[in-house]
N, C-alpha and C. Protein backbone atom coordinates (compact mmCIF):
# COMPACT_ATOMS: atom_id res chain seq x y z
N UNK A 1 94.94 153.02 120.21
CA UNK A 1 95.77 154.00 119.53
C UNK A 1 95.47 155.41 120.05
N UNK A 2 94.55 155.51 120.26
CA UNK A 2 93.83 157.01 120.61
C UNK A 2 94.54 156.93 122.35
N UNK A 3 94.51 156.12 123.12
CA UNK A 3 94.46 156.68 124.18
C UNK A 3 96.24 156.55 124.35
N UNK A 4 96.93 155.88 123.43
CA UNK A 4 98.55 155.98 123.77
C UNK A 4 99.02 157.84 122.53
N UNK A 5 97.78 158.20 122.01
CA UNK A 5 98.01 159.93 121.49
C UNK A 5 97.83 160.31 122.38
N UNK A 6 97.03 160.14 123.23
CA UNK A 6 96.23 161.06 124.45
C UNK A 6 97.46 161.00 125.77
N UNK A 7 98.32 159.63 125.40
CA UNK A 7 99.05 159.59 126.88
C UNK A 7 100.40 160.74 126.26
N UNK A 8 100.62 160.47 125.43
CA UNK A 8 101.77 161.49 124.72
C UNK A 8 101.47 162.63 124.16
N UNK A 9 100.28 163.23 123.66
CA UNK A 9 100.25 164.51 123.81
C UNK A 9 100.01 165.32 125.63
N UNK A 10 99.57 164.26 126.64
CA UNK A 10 99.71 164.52 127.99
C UNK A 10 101.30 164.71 128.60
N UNK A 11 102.14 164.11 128.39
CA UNK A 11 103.39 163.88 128.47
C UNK A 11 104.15 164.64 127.58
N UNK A 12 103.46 165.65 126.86
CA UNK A 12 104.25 166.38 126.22
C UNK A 12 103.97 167.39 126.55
N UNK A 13 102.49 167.92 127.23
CA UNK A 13 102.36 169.15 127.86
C UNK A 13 102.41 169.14 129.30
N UNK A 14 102.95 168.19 129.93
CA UNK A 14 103.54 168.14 131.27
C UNK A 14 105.03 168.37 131.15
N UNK A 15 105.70 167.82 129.88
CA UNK A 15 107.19 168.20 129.91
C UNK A 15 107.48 169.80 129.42
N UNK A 16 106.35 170.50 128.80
CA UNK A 16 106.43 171.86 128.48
C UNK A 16 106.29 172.44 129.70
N UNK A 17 105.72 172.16 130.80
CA UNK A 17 104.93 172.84 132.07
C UNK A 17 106.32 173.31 133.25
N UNK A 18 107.09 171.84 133.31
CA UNK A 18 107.78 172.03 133.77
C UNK A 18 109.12 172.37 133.67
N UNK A 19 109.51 172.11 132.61
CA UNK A 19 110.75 172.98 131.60
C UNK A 19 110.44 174.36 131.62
N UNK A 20 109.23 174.84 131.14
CA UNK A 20 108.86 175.99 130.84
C UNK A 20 109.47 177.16 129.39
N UNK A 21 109.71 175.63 128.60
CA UNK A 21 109.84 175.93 127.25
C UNK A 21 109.33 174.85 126.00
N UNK A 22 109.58 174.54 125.04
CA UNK A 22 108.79 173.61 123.93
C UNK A 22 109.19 173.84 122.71
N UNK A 23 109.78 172.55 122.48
CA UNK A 23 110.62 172.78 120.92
C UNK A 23 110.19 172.24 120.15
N UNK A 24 109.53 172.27 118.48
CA UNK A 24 109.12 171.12 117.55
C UNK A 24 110.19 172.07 116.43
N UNK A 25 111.19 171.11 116.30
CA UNK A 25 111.50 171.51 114.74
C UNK A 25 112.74 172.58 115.02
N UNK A 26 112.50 173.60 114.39
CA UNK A 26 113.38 175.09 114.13
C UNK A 26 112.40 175.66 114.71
N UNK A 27 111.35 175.28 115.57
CA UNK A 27 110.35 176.87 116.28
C UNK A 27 110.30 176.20 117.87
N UNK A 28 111.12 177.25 118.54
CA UNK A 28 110.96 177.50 120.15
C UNK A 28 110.01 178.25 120.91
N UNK A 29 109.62 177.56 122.09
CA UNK A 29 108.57 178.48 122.69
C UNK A 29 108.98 178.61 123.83
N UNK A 30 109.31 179.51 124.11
CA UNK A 30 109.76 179.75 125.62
C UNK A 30 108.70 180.85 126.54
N UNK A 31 108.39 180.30 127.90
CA UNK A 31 107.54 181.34 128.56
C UNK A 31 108.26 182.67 128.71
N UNK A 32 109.48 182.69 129.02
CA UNK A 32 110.11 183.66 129.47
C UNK A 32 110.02 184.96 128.60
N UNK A 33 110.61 184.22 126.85
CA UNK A 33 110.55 184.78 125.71
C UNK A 33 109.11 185.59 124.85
N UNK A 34 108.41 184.47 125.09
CA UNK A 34 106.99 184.48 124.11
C UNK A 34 105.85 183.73 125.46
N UNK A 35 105.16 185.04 126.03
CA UNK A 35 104.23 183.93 127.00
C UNK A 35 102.70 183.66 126.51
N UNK A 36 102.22 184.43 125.55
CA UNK A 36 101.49 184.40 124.97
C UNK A 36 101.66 182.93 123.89
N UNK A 37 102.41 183.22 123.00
CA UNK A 37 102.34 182.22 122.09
C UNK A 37 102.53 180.79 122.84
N UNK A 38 103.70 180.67 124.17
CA UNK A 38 103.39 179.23 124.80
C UNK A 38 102.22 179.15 125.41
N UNK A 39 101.27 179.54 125.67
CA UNK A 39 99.93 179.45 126.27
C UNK A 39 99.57 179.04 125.51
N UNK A 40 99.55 179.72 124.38
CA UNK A 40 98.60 178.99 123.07
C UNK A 40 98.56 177.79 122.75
N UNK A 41 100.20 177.72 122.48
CA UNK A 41 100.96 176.58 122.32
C UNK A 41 100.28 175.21 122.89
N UNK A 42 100.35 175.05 124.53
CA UNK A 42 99.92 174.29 125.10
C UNK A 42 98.62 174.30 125.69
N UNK A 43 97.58 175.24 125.17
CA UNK A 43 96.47 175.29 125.24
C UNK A 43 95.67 173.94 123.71
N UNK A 44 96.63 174.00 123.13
CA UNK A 44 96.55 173.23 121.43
C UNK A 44 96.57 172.20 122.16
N UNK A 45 98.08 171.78 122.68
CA UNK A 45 98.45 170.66 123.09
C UNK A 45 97.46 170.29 124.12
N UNK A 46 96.90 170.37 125.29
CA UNK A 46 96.17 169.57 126.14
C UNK A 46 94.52 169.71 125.54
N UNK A 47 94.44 170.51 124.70
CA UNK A 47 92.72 170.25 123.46
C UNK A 47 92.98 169.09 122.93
N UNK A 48 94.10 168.86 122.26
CA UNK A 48 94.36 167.66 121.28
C UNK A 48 94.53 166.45 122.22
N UNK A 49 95.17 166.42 123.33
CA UNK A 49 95.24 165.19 124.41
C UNK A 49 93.65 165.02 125.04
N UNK A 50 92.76 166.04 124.99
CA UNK A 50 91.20 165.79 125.53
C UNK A 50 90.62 165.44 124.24
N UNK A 51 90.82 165.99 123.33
CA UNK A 51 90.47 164.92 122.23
C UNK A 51 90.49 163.89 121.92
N UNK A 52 91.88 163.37 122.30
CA UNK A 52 91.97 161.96 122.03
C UNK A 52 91.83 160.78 123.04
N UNK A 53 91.63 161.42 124.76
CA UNK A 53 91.24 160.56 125.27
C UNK A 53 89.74 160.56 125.11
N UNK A 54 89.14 161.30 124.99
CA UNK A 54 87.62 161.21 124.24
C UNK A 54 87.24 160.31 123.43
N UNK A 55 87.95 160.18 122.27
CA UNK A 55 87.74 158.86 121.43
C UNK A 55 88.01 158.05 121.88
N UNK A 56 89.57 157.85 122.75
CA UNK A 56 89.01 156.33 123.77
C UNK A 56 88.18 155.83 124.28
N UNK A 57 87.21 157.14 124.83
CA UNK A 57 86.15 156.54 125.85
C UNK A 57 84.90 156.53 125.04
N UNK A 58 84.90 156.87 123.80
CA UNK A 58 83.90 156.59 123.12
C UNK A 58 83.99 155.19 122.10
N UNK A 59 85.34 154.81 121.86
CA UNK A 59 85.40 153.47 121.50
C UNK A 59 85.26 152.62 122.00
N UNK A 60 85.43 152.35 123.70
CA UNK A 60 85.59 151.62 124.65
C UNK A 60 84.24 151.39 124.80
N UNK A 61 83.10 152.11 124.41
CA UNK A 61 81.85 152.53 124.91
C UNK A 61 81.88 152.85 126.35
N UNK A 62 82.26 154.02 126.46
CA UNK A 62 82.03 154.62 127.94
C UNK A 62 80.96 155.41 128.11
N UNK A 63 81.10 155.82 126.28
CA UNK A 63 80.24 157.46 126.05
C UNK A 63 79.75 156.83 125.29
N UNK A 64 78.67 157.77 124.86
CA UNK A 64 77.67 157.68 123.64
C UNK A 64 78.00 158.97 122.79
């Protein structure tokens, strides 16, 4: 479960990267618009995808 979060929060900040915008909801992030807040944005997003392939590799026992 952790590593199919990890493949889709990856796949969601690769589809922000190259669009170079990011929609959840009623709130847009556009680089063009707001470049600060999409940095942030997808600074969240690829923490939360290293997060969760982390717990993969600590369930898998990769890690200790």
């Amino acid at each position: 479960m952790s590593l199919l979060l990890a493949l889709l929060f990856l796949a969601l900040f690769i589809s922000a990267i190259v669009r170079g915008q990011f929609s959840y909801g009623k709130a847009d992030y556009s680089f063009r618009e707001h470049p600060v807040q999409f940095v942030i944005v997808l600074v969240f997003i690829l923490g939360v995808s290293a997060l969760c392939f982390y717990r993969f590799l600590v369930e898998m026992e990769f890690l200790r």
